[in-house]
PDB file of N, CA and C in Angstrom:
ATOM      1  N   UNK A   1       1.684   2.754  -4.930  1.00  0.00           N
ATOM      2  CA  UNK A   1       1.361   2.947  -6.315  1.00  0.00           C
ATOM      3  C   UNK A   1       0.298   4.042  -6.458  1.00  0.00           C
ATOM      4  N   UNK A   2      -0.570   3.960  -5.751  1.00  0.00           N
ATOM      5  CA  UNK A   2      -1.858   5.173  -5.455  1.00  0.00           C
ATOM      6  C   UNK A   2      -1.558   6.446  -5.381  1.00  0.00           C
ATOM      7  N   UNK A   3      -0.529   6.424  -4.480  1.00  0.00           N
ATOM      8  CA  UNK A   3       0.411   7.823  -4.090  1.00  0.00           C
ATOM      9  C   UNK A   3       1.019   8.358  -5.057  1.00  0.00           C
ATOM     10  N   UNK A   4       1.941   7.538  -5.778  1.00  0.00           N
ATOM     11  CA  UNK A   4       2.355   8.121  -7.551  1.00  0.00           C
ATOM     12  C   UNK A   4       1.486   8.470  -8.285  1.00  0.00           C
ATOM     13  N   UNK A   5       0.370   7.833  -8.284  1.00  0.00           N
ATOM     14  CA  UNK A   5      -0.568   8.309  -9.491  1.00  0.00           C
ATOM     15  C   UNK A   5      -0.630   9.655  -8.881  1.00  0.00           C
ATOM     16  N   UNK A   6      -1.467   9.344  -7.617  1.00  0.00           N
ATOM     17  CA  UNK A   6      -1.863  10.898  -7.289  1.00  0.00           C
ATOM     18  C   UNK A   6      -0.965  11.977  -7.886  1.00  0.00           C
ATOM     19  N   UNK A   7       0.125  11.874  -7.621  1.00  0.00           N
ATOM     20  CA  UNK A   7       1.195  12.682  -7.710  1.00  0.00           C
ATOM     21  C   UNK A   7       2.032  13.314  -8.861  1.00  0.00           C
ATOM     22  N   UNK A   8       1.614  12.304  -9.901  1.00  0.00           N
ATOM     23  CA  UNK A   8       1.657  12.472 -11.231  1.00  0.00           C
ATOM     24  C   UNK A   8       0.378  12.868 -11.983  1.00  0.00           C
ATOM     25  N   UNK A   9      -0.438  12.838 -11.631  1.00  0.00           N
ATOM     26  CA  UNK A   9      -2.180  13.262 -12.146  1.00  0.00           C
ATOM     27  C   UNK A   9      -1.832  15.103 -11.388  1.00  0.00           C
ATOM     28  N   UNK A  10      -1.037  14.881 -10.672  1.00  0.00           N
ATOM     29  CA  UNK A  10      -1.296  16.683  -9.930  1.00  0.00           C
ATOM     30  C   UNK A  10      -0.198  17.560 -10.661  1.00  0.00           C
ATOM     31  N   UNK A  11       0.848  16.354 -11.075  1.00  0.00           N
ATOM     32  CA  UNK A  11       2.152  17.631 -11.977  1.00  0.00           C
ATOM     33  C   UNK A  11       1.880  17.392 -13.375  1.00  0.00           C
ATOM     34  N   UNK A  12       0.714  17.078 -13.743  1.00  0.00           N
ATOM     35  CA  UNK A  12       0.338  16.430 -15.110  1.00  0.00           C
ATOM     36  C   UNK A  12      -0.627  17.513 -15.793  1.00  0.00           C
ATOM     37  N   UNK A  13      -0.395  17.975 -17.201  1.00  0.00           N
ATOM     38  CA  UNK A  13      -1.440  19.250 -17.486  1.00  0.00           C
ATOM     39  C   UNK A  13      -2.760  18.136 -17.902  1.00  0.00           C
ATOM     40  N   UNK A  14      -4.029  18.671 -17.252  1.00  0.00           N
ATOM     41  CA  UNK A  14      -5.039  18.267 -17.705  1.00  0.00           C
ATOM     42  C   UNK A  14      -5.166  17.173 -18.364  1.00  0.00           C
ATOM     43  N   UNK A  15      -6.211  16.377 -18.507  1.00  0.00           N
ATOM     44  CA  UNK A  15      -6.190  14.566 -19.367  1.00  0.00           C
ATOM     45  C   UNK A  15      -7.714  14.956 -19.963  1.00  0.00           C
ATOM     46  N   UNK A  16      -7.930  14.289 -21.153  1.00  0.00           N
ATOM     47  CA  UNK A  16      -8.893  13.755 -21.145  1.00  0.00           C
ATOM     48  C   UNK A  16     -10.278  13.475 -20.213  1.00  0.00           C
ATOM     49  N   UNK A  17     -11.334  13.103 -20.808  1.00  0.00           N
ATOM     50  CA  UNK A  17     -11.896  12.507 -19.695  1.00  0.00           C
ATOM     51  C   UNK A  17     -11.637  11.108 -19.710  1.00  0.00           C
ATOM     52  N   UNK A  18     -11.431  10.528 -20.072  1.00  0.00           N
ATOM     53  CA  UNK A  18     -10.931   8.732 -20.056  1.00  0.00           C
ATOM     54  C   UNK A  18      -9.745   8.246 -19.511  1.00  0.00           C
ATOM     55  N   UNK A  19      -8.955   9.694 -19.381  1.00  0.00           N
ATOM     56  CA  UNK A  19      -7.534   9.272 -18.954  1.00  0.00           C
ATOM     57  C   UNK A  19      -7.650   8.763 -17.802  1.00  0.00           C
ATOM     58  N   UNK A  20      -8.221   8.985 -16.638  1.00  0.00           N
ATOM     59  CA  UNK A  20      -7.799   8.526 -15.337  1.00  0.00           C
ATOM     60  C   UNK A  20      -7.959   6.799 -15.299  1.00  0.00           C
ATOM     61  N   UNK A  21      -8.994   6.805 -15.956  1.00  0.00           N
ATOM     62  CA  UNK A  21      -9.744   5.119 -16.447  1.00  0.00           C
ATOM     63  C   UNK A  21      -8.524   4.561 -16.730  1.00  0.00           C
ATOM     64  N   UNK A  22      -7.870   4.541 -18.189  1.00  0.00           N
ATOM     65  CA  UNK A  22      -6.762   4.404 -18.668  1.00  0.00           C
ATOM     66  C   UNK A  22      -5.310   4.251 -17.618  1.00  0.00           C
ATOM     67  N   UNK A  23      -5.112   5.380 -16.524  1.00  0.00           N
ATOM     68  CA  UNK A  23      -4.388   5.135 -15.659  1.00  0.00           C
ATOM     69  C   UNK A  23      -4.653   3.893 -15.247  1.00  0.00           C
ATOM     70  N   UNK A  24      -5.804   3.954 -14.797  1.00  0.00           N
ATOM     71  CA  UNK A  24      -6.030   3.000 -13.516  1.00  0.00           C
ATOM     72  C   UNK A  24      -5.972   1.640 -13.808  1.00  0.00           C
ATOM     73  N   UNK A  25      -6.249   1.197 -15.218  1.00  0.00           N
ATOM     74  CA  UNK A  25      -6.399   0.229 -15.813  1.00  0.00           C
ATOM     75  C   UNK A  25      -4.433  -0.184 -15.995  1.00  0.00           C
ATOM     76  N   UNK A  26      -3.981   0.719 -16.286  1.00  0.00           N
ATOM     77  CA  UNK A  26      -2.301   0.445 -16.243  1.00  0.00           C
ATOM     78  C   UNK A  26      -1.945   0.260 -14.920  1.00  0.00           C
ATOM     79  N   UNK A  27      -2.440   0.757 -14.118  1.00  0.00           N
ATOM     80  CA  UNK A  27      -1.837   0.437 -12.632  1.00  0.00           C
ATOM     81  C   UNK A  27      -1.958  -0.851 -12.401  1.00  0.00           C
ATOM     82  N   UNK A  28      -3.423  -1.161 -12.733  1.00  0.00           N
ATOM     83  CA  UNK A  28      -4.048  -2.441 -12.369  1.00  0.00           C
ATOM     84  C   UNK A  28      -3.022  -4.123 -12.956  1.00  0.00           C
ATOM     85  N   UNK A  29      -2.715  -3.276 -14.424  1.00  0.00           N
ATOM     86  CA  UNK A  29      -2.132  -4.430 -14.981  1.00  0.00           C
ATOM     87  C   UNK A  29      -0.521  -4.506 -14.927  1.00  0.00           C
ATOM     88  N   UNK A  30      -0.078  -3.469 -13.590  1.00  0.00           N
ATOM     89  CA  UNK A  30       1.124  -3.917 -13.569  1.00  0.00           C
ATOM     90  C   UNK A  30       1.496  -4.360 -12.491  1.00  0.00           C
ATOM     91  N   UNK A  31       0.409  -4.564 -11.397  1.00  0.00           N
ATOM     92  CA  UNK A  31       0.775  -5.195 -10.138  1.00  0.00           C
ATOM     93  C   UNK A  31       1.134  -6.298  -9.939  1.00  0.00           C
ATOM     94  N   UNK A  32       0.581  -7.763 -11.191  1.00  0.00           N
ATOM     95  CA  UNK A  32       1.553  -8.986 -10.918  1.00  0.00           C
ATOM     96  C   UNK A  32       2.542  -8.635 -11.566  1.00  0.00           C
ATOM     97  N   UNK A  33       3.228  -7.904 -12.539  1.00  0.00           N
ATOM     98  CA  UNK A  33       4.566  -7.642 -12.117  1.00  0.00           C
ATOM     99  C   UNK A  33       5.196  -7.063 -11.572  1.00  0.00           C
ATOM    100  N   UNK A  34       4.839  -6.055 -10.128  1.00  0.00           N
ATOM    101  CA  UNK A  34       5.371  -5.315  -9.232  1.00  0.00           C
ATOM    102  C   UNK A  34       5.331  -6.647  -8.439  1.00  0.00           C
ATOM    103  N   UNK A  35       4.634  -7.804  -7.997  1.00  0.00           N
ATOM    104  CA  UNK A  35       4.377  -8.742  -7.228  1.00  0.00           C
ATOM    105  C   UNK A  35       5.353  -9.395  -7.322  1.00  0.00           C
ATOM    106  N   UNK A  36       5.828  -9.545  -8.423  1.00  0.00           N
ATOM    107  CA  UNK A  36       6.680 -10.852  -9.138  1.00  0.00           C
ATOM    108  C   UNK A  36       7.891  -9.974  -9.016  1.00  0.00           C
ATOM    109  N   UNK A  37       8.291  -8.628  -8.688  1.00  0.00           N
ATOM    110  CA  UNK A  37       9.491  -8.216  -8.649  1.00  0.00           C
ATOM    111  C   UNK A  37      10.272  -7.551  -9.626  1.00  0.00           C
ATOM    112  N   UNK A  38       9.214  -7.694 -10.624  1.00  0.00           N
ATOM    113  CA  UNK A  38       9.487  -6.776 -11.880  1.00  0.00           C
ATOM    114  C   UNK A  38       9.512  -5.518 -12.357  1.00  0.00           C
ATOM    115  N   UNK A  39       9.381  -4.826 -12.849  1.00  0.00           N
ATOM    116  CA  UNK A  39       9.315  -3.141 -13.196  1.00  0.00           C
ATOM    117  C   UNK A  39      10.701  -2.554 -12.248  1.00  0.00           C
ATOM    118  N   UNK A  40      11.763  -3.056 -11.920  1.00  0.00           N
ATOM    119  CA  UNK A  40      12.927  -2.504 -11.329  1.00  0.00           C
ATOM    120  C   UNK A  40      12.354  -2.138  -9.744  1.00  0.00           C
ATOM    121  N   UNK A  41      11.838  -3.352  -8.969  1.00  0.00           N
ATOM    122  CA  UNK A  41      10.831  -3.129  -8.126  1.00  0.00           C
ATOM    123  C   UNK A  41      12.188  -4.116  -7.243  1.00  0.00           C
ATOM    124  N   UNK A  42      12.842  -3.901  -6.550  1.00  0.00           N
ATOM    125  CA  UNK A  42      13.883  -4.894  -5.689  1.00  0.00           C
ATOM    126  C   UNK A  42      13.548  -5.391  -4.191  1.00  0.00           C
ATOM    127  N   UNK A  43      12.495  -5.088  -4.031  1.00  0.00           N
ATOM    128  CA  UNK A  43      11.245  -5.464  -2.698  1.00  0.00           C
ATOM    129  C   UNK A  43      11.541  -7.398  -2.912  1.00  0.00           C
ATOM    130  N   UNK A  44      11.581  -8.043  -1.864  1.00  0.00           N
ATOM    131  CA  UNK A  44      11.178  -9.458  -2.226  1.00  0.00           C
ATOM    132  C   UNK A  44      10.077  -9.778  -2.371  1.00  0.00           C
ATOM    133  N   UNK A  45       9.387 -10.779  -2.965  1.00  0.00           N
ATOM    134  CA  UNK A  45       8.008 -10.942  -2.995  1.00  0.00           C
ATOM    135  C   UNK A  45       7.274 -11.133  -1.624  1.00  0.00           C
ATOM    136  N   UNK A  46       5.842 -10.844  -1.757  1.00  0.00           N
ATOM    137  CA  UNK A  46       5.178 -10.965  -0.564  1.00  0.00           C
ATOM    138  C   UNK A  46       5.551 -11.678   0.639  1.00  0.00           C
ATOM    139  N   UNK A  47       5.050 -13.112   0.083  1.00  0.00           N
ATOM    140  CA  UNK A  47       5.377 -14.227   0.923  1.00  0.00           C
ATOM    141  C   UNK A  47       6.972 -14.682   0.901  1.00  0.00           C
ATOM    142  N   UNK A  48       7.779 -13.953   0.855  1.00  0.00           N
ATOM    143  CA  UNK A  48       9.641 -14.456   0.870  1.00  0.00           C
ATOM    144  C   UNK A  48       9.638 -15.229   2.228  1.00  0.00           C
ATOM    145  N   UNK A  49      10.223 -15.948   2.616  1.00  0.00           N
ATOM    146  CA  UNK A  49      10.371 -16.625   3.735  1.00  0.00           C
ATOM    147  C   UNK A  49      10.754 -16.004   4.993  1.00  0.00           C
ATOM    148  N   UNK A  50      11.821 -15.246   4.467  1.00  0.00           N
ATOM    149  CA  UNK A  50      12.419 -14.117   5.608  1.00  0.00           C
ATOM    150  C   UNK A  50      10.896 -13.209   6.117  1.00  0.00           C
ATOM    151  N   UNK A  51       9.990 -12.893   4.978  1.00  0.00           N
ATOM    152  CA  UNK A  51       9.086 -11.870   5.498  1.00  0.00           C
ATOM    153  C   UNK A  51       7.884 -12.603   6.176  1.00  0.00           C
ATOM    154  N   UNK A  52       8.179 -14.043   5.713  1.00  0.00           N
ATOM    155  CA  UNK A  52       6.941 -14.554   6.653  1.00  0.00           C
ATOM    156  C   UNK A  52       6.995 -15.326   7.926  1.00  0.00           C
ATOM    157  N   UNK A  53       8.340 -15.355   7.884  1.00  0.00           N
ATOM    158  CA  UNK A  53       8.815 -15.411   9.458  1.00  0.00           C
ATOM    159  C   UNK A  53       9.093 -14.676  10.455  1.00  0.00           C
ATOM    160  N   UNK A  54       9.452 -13.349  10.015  1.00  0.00           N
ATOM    161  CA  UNK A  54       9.512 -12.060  10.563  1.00  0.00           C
ATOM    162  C   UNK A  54       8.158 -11.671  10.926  1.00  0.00           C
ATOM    163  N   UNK A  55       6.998 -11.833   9.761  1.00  0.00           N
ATOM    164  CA  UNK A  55       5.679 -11.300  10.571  1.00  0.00           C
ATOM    165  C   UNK A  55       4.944 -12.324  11.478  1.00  0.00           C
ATOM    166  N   UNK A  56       5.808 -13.768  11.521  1.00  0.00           N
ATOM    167  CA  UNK A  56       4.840 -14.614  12.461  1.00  0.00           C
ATOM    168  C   UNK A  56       5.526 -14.248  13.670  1.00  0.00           C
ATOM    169  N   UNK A  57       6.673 -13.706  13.890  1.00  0.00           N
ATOM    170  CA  UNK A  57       7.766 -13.451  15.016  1.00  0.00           C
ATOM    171  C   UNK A  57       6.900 -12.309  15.550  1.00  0.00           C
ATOM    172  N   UNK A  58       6.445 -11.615  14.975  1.00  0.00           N
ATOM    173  CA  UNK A  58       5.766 -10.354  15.367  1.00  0.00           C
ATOM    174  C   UNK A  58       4.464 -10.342  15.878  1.00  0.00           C
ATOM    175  N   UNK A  59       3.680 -11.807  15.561  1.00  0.00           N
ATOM    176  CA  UNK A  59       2.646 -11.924  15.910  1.00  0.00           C
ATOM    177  C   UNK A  59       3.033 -13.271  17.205  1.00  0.00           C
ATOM    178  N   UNK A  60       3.710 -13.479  17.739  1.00  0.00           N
ATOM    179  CA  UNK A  60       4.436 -14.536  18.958  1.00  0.00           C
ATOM    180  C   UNK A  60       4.031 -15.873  18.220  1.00  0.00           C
ATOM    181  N   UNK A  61       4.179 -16.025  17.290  1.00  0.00           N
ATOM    182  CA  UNK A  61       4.022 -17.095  16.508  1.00  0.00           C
ATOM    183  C   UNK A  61       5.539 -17.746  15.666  1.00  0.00           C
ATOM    184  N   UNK A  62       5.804 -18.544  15.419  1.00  0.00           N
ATOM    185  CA  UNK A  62       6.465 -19.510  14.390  1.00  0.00           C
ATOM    186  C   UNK A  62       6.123 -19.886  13.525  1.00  0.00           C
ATOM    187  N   UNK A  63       6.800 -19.725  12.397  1.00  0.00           N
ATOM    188  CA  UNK A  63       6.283 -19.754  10.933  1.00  0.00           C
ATOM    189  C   UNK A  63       5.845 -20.912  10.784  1.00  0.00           C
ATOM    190  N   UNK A  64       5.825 -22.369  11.741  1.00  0.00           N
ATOM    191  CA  UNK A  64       4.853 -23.609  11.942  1.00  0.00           C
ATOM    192  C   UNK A  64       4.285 -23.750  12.870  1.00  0.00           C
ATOM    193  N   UNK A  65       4.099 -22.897  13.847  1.00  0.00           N
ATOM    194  CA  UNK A  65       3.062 -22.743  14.538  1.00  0.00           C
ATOM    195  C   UNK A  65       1.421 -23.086  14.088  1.00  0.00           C
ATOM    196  N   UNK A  66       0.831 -24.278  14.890  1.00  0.00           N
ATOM    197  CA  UNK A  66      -0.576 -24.058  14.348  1.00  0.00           C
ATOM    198  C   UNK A  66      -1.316 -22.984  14.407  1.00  0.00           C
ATOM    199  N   UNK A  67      -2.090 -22.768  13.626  1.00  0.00           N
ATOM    200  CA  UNK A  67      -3.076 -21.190  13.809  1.00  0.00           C
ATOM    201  C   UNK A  67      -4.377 -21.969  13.496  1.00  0.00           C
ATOM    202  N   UNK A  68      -5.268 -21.395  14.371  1.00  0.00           N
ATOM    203  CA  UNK A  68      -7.168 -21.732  14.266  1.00  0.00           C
ATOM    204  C   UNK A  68      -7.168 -20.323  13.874  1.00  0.00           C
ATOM    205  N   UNK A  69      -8.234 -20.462  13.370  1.00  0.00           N
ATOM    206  CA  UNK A  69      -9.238 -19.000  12.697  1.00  0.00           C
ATOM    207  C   UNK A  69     -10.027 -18.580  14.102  1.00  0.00           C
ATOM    208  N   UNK A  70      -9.834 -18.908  14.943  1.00  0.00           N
ATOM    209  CA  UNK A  70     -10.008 -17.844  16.324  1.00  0.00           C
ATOM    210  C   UNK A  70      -8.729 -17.132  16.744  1.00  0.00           C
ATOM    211  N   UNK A  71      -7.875 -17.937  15.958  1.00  0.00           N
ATOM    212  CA  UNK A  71      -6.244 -16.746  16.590  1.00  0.00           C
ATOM    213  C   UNK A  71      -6.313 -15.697  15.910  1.00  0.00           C
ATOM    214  N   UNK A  72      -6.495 -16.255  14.644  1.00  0.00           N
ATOM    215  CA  UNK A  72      -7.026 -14.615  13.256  1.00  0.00           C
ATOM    216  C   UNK A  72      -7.705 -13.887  13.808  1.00  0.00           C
ATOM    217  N   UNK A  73      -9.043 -14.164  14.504  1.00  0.00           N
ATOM    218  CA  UNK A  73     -10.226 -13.442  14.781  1.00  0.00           C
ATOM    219  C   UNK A  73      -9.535 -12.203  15.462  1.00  0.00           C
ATOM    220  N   UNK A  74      -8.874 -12.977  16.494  1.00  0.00           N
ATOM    221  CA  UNK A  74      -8.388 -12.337  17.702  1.00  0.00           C
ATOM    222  C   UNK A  74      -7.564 -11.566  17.544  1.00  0.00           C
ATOM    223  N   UNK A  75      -6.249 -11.825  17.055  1.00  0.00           N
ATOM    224  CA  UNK A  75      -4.928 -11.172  16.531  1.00  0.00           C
ATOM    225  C   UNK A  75      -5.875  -9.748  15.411  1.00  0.00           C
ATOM    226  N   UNK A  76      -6.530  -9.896  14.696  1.00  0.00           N
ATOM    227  CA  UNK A  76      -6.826  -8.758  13.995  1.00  0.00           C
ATOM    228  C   UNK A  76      -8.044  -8.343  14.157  1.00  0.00           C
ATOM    229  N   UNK A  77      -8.836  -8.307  15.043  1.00  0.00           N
ATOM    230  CA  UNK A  77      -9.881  -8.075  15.236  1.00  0.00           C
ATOM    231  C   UNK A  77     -10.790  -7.834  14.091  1.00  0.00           C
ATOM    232  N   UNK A  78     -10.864  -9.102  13.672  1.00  0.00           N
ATOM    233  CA  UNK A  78     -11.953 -10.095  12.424  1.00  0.00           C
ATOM    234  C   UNK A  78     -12.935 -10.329  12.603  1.00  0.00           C
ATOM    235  N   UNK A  79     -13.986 -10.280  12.102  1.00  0.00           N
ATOM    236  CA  UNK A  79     -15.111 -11.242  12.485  1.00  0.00           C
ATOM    237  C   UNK A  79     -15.177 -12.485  12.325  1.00  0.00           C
ATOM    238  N   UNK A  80     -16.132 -13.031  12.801  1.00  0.00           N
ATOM    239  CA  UNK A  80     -15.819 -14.972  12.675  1.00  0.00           C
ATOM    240  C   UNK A  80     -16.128 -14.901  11.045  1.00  0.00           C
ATOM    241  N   UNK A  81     -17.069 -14.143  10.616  1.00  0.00           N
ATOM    242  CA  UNK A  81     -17.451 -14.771   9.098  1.00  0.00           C
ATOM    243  C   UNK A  81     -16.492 -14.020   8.005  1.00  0.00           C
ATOM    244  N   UNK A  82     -15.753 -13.005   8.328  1.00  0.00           N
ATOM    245  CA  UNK A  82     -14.628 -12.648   7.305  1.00  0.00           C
ATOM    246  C   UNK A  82     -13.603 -13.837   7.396  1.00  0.00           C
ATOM    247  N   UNK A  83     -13.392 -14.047   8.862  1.00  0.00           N
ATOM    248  CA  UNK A  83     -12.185 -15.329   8.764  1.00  0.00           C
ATOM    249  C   UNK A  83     -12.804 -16.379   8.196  1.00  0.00           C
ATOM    250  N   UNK A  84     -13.810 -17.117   8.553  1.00  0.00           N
ATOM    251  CA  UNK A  84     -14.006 -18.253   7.867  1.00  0.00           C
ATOM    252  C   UNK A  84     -14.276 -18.237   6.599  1.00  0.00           C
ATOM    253  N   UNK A  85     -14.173 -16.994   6.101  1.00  0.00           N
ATOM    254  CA  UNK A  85     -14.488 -17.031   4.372  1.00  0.00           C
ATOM    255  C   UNK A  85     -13.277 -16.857   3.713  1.00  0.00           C
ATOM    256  N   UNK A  86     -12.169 -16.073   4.930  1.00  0.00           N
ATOM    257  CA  UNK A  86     -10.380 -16.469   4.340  1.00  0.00           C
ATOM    258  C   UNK A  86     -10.211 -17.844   4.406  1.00  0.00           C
ATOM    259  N   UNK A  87     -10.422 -18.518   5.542  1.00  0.00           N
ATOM    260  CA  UNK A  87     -10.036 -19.775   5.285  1.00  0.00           C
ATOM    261  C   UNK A  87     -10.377 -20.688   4.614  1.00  0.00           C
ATOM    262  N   UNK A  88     -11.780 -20.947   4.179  1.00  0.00           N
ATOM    263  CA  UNK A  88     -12.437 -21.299   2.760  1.00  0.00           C
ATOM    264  C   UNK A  88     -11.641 -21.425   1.374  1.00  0.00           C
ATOM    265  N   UNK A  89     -11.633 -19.591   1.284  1.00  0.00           N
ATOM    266  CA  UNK A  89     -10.813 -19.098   0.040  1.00  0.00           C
ATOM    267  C   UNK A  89      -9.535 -19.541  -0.127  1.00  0.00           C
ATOM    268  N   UNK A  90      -9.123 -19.750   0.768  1.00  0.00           N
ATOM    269  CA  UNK A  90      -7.586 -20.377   0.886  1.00  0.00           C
ATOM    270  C   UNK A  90      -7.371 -21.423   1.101  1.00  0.00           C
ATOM    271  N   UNK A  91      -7.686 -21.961   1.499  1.00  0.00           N
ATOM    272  CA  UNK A  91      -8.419 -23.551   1.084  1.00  0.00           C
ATOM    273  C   UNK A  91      -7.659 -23.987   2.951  1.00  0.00           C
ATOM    274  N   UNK A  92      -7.539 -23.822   3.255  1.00  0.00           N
ATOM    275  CA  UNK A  92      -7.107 -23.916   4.255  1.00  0.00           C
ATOM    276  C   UNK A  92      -7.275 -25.299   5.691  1.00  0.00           C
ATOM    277  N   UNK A  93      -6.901 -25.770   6.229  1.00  0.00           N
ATOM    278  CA  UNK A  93      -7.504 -26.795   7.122  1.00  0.00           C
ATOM    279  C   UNK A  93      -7.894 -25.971   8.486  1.00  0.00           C
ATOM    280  N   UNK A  94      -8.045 -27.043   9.228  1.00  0.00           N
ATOM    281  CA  UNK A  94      -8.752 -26.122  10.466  1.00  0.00           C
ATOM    282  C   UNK A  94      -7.712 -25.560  11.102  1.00  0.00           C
ATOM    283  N   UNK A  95      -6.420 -25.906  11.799  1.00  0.00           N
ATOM    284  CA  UNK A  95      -5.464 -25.443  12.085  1.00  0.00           C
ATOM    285  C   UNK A  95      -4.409 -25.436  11.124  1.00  0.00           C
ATOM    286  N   UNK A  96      -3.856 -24.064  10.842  1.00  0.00           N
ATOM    287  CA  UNK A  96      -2.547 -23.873   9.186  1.00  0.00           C
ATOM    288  C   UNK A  96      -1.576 -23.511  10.238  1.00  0.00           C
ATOM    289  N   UNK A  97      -0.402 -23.323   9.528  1.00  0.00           N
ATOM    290  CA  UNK A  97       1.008 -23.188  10.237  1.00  0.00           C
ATOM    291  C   UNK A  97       0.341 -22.014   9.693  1.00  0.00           C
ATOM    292  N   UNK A  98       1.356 -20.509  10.477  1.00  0.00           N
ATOM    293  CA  UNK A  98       1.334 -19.212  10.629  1.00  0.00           C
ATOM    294  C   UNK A  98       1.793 -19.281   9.043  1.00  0.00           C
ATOM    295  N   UNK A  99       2.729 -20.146   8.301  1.00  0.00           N
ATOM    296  CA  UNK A  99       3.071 -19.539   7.103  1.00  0.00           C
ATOM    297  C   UNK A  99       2.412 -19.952   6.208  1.00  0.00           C
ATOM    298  N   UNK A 100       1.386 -20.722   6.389  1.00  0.00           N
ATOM    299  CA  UNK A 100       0.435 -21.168   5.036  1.00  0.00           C
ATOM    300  C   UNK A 100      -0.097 -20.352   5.071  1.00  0.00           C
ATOM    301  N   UNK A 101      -0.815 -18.858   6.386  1.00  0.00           N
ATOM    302  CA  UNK A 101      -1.497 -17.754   5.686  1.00  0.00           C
ATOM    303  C   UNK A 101      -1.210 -17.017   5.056  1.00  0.00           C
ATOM    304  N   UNK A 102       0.006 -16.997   4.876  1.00  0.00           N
ATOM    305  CA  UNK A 102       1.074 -16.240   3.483  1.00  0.00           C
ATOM    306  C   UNK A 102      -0.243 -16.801   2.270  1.00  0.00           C
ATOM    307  N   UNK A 103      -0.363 -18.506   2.018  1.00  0.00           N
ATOM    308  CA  UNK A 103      -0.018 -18.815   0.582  1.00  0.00           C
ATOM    309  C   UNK A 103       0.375 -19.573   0.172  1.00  0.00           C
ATOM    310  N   UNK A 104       0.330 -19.658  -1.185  1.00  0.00           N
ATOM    311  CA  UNK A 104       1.914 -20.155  -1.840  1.00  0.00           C
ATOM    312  C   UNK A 104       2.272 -19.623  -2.218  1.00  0.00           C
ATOM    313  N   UNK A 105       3.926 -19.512  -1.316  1.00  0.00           N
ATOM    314  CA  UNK A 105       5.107 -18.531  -1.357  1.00  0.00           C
ATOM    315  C   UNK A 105       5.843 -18.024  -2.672  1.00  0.00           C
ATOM    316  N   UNK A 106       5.261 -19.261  -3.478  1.00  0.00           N
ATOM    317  CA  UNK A 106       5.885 -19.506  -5.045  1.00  0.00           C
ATOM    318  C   UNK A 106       5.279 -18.138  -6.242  1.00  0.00           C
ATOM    319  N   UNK A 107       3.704 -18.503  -5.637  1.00  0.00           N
ATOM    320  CA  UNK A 107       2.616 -17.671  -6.446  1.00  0.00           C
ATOM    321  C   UNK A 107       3.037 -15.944  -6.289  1.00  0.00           C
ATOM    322  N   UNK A 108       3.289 -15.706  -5.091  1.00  0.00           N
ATOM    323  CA  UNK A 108       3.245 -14.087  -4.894  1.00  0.00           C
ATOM    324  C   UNK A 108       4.995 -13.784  -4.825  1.00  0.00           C
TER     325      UNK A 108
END
C-alpha cells in the first residue's frame, strides 16, 4: 500500500500542503477492509488456515504444535520482553499451538 502511494504522490501534479495527511489518513482507513478482503483485494485473510499452516510448516512446527515464548524468542530473534508483551497482548497461555499466534482467524 506504501509503494502505491509513493507512486501515485510521484505521477501526481503537486498537492496541497495537507494532502499527504489526507492520503495517509485514507490509507489508514482502508486497511480493515483490505484485511477483510475488500476493495477487490482477492488475497485470503491473514490468518486463513491454509496460511497458517503453511507458515507453521515453515517454521518445523504444526499448526498444534505447543509453542513457549522461548521458541518465539529464538525462531525470530526477539527479546524476552518484546515476546512476553506479545503474549500478554494476546492473551495468550504459557504454551499456544503455533496457530493461536495467528489470533482469531475470524477477526483478520
Amino acid at each position: 500500500l506504501a509503494e502505491l502511494l509513493r507512486k501515485a504522490a510521484a505521477a501526481a501534479p503537486p498537492l496541497p500542503e495537507m494532502a499527504p495527511m489526507a492520503l495517509a489518513l485514507l490509507a489508514a482507513a482502508s486497511l480493515p477492509a483490505l484485511a477483510a478482503g475488500r476493495l477487490g483485494d482477492t488475497r485470503p485473510p491473514l490468518c486463513a488456515e491454509a496460511l497458517v499452516r503453511e507458515t507453521c510448516a515453515l517454521l518445523d512446527l504444526a499448526a498444534g504444535d505447543a509453542v513457549t515464548p522461548s521458541v518465539v524468542q529464538e525462531l525470530f530473534s526477539a527479546t524476552e520482553a518484546s515476546v512476553e508483551a506479545f503474549w500478554r497482548a494476546a492473551g495468550l497461555s504459557a504454551a499456544a499451538s503455533c496457530a493461536d499466534l495467528c489470533g482469531d482467524n475470524t477477526a483478520l
